[in-house]
C-alpha atoms as a PDB file:
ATOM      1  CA  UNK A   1       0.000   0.000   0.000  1.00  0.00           C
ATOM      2  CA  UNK A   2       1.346   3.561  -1.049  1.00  0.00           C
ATOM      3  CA  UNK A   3       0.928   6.059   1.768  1.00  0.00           C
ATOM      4  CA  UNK A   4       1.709  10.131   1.550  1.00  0.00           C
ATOM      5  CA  UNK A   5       1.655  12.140   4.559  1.00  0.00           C
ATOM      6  CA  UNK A   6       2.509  15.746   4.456  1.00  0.00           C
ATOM      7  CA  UNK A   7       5.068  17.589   6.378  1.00  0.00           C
ATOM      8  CA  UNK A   8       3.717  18.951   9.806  1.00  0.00           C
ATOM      9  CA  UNK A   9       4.673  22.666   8.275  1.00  0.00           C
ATOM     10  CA  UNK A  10       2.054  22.211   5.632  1.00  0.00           C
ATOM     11  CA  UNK A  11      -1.208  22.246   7.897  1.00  0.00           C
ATOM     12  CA  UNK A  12       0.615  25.275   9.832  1.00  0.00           C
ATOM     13  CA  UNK A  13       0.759  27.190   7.171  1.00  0.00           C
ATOM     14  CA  UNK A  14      -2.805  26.140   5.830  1.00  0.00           C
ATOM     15  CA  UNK A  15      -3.993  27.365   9.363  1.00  0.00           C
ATOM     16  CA  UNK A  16      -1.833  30.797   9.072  1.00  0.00           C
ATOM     17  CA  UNK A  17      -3.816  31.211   5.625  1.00  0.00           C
ATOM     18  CA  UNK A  18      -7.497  30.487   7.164  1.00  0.00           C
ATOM     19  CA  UNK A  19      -6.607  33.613  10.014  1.00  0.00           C
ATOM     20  CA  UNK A  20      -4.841  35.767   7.482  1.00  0.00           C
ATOM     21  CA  UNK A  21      -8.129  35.395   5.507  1.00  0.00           C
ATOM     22  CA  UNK A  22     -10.463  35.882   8.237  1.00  0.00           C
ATOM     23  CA  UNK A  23      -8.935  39.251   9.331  1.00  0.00           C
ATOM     24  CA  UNK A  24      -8.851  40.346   5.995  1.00  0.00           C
ATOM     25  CA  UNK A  25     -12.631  39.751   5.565  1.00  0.00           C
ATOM     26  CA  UNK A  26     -13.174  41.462   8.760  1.00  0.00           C
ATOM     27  CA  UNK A  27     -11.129  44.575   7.868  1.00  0.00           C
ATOM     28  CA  UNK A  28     -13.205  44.624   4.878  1.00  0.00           C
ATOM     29  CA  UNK A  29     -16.558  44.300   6.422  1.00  0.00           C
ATOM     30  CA  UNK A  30     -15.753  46.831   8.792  1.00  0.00           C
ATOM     31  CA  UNK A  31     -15.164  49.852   5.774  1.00  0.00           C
ATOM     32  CA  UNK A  32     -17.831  52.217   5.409  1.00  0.00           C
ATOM     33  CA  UNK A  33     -19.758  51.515   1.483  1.00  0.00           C
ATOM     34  CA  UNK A  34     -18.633  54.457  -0.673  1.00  0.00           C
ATOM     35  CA  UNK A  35     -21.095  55.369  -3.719  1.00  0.00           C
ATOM     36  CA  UNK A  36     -18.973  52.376  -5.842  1.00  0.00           C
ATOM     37  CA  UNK A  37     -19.810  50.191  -3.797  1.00  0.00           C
ATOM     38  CA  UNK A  38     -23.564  51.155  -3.453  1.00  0.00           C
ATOM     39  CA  UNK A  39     -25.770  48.117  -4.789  1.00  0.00           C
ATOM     40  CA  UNK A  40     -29.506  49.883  -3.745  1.00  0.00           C
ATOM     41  CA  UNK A  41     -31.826  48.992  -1.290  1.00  0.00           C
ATOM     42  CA  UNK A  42     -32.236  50.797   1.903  1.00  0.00           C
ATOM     43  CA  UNK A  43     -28.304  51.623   1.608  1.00  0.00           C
ATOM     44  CA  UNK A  44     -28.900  54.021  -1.757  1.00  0.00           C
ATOM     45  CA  UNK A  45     -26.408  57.060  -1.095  1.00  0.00           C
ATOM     46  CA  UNK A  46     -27.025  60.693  -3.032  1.00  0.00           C
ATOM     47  CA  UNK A  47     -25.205  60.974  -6.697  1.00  0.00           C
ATOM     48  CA  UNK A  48     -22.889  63.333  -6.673  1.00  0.00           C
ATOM     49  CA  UNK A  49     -23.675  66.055  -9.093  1.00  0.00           C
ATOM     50  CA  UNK A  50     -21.565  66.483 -11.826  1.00  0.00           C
ATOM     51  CA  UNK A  51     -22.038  68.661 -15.737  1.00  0.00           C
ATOM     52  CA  UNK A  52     -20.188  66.687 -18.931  1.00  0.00           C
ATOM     53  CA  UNK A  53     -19.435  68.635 -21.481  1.00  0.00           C
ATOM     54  CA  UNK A  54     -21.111  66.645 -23.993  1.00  0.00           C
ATOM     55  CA  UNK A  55     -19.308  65.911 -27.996  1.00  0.00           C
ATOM     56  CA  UNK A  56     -22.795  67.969 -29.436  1.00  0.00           C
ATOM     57  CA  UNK A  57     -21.254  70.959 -28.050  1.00  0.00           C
ATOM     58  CA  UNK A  58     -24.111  70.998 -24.980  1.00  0.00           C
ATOM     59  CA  UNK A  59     -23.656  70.335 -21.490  1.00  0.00           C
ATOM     60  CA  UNK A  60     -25.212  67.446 -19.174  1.00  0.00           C
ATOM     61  CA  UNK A  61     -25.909  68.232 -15.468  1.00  0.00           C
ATOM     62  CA  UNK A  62     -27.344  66.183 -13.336  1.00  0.00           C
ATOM     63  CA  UNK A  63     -29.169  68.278 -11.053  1.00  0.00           C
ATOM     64  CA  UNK A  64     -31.102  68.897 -14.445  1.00  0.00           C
ATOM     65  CA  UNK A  65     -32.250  65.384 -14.322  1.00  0.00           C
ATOM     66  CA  UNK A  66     -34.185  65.189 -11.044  1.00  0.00           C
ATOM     67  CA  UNK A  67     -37.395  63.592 -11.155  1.00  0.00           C
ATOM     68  CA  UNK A  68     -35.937  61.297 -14.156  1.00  0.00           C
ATOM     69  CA  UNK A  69     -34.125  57.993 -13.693  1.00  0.00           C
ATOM     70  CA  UNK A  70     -30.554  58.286 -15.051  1.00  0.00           C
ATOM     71  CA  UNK A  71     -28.008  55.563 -16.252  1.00  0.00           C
ATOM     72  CA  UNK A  72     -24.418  56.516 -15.926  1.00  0.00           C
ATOM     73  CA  UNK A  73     -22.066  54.724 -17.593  1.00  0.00           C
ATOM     74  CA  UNK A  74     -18.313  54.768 -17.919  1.00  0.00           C
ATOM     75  CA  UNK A  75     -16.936  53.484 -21.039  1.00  0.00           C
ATOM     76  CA  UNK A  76     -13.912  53.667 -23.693  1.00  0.00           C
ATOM     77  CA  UNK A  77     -13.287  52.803 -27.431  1.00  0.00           C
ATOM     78  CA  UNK A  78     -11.165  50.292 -26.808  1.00  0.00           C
ATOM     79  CA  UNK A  79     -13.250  48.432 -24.470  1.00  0.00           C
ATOM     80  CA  UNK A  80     -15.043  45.607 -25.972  1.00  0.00           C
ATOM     81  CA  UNK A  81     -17.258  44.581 -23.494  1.00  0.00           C
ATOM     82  CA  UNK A  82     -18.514  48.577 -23.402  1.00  0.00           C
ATOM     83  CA  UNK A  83     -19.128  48.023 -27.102  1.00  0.00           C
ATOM     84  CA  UNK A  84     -21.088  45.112 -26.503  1.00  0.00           C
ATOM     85  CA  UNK A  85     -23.326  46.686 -24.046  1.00  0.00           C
ATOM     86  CA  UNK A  86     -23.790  49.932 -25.908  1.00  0.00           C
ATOM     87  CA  UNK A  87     -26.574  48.418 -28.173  1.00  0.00           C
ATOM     88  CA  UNK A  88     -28.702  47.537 -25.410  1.00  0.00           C
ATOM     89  CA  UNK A  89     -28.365  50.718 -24.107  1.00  0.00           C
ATOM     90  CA  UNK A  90     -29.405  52.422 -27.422  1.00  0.00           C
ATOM     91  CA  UNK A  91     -32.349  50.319 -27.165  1.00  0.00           C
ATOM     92  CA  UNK A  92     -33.353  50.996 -23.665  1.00  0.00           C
ATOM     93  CA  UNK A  93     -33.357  54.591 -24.617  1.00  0.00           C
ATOM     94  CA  UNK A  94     -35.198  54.466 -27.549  1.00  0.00           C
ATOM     95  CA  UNK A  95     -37.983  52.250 -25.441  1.00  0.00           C
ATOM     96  CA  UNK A  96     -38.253  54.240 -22.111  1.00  0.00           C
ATOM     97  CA  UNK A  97     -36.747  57.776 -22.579  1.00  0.00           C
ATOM     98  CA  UNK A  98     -40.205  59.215 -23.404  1.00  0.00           C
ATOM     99  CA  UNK A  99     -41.472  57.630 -19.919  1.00  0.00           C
ATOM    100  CA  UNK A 100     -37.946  59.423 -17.911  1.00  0.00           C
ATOM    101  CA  UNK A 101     -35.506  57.439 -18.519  1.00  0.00           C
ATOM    102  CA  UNK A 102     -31.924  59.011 -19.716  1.00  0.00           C
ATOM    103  CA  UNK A 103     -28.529  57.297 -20.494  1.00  0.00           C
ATOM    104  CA  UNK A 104     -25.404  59.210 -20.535  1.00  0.00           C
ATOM    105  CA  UNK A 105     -21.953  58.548 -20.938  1.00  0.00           C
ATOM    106  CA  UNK A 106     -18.685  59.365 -19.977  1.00  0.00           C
ATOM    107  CA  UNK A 107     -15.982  58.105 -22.204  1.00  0.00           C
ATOM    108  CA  UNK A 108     -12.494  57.367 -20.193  1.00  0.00           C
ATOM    109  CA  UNK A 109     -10.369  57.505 -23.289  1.00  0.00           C
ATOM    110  CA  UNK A 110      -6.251  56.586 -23.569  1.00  0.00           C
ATOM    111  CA  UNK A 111      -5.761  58.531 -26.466  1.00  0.00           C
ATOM    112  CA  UNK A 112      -8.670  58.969 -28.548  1.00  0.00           C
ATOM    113  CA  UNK A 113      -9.553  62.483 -29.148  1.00  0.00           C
ATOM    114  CA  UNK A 114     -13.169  64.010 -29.466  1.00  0.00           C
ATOM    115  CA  UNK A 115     -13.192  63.193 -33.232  1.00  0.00           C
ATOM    116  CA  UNK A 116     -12.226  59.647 -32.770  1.00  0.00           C
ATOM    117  CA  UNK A 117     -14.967  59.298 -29.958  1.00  0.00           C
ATOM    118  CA  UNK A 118     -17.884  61.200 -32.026  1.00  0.00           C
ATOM    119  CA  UNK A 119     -17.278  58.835 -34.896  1.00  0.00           C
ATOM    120  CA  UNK A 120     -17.096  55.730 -32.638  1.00  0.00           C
ATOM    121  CA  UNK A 121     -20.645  56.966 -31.239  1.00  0.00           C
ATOM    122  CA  UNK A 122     -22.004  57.859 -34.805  1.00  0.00           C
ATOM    123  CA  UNK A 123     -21.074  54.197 -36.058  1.00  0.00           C
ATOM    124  CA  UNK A 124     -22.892  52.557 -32.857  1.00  0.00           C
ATOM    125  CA  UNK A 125     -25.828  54.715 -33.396  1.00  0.00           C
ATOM    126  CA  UNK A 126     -25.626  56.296 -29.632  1.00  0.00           C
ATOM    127  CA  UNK A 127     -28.850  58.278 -29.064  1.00  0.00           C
ATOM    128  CA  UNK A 128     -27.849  59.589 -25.720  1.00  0.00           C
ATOM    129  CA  UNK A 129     -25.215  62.609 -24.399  1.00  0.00           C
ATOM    130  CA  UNK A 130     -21.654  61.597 -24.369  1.00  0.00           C
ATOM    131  CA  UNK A 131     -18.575  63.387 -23.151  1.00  0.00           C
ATOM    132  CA  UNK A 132     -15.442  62.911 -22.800  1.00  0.00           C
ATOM    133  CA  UNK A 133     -14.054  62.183 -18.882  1.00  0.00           C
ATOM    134  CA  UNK A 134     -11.162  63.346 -17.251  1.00  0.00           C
ATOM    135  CA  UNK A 135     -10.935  61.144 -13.972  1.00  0.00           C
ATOM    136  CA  UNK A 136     -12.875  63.797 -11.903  1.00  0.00           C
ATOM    137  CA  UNK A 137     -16.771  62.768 -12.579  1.00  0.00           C
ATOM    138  CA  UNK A 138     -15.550  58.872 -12.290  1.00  0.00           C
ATOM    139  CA  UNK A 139     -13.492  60.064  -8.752  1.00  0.00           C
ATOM    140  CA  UNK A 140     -16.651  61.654  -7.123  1.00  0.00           C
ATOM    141  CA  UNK A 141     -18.181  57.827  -7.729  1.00  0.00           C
ATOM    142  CA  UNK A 142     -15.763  56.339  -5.863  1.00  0.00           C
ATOM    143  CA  UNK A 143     -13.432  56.307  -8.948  1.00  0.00           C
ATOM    144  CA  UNK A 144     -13.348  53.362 -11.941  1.00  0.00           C
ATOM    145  CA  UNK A 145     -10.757  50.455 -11.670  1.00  0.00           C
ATOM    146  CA  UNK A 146     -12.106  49.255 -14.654  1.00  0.00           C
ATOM    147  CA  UNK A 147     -14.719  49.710 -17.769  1.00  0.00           C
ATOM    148  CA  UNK A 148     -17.403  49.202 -18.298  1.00  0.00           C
ATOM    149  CA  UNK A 149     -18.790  50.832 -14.919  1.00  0.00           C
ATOM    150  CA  UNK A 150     -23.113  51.787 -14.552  1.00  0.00           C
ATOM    151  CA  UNK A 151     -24.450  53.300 -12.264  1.00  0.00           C
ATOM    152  CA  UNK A 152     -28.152  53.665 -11.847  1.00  0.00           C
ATOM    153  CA  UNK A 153     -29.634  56.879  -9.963  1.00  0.00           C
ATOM    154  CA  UNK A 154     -33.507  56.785  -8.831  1.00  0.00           C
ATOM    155  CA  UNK A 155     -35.592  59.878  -9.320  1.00  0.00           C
ATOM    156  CA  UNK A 156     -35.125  61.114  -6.227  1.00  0.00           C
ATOM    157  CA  UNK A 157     -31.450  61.395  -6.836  1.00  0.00           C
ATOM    158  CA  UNK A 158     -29.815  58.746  -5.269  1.00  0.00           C
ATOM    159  CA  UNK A 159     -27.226  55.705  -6.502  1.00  0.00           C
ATOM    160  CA  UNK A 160     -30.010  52.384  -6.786  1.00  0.00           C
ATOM    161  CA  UNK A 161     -27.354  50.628  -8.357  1.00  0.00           C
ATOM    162  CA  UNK A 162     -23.537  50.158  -8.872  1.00  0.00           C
ATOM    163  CA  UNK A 163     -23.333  47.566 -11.829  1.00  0.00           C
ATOM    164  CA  UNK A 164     -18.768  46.891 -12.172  1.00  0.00           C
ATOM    165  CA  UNK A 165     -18.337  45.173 -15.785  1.00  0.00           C
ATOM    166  CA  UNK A 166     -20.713  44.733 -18.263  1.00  0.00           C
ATOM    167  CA  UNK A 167     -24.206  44.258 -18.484  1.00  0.00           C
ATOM    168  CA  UNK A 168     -27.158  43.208 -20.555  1.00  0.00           C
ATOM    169  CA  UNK A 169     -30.946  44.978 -21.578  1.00  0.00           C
ATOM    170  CA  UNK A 170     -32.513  41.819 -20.255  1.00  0.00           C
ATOM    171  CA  UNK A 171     -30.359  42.221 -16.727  1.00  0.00           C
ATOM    172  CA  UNK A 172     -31.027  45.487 -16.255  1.00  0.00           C
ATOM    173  CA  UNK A 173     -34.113  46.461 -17.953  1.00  0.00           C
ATOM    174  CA  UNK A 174     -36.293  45.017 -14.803  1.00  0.00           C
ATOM    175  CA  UNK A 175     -34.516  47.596 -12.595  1.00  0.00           C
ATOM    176  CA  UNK A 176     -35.235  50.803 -14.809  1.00  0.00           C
ATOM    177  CA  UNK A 177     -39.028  49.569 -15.265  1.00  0.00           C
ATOM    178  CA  UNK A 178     -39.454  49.745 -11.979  1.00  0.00           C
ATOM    179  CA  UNK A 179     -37.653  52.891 -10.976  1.00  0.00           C
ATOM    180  CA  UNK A 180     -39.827  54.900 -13.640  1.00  0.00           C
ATOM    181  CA  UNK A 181     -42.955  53.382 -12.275  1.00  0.00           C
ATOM    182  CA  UNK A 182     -41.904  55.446  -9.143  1.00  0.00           C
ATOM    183  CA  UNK A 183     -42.157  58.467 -10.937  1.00  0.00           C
ATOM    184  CA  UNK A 184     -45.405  58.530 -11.322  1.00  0.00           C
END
């Protein structure tokens, strides 16, 4: 018969990992939520305001928007799973922005340029206001560690959701039904 023990060191340092890990978690559970890390509920935190200068030469402010629900979303050329989401928010606009419901975005480009971003929009058929970012609009949010980034902000101006990474019309469709029934 073959028989394997381990070396005594091995279940030490298993046991070292399993505290390490449990601290961690605790340190963690112990931070306050900041709007990032907002998911809705009873724990919804007030948007920060913020005005985009938008590529049609206009300006989006929030504070404008009060009364409407409004998707935020943090994007880039270069990010594919922003350009696979982009349709379904073109569509979600086109369904429910006569009932309150506005997109906008922020683009968080490396390099590209307003012209390069314009086209980009123009060839995906965007039908809400974009704008270019600079890091200060994505900082009041708790700042972006990675694209695609949505946030979802009720009528009554606060965060109802924090969606990190990409998402779908079907996902998050349910969500914006319901937060424009609460308009009326």
């Amino acid at each position: 018969m073959l028989s394997f023990s381990f070396p005594n060191w091995v279940g030490s340092f298993a046991a070292g990992l399993l505290v390490v890990g449990g601290l961690v978690a605790l340190v963690m559970a112990e931070q306050p939520a900041s709007p990032a890390q907002t998911t809705g509920g009873d724990t919804a935190q007030d948007a920060p305001d913020f005005s985009l200068n938008t590529l049609d030469g206009g300006t989006f402010r929030l504070d404008d928007q009060r009364g409407d629900v409004v998707v935020l979303n943090f994007w880039a050329t270069w990010c594919p799973p922003c350009r696979r989401e982009i349709p379904d928010f073109v569509s979600l606009q086109n369904d429910l922005g006569d009932r309150g419901l506005q997109f906008v975005g922020v683009a968080l480009e490396r390099s590209a340029g307003p012209e390069e971003v314009r086209a980009f929009a123009d060839k995906m058929n965007i039908n809400y206001p974009i704008g270019l970012g600079d890091g200060s609009i994505a900082e009041k949010y708790g700042g972006v560690r990675g694209l695609p980034v949505t946030f979802v902000i009720g009528p009554e101006g606060t965060i109802r959701k924090h969606i990190p990474g990409m998402t779908t019309e079907d996902r998050i469709r349910p969500l914006l039904e319901a937060l424009l029934r609460e308009r009326s």
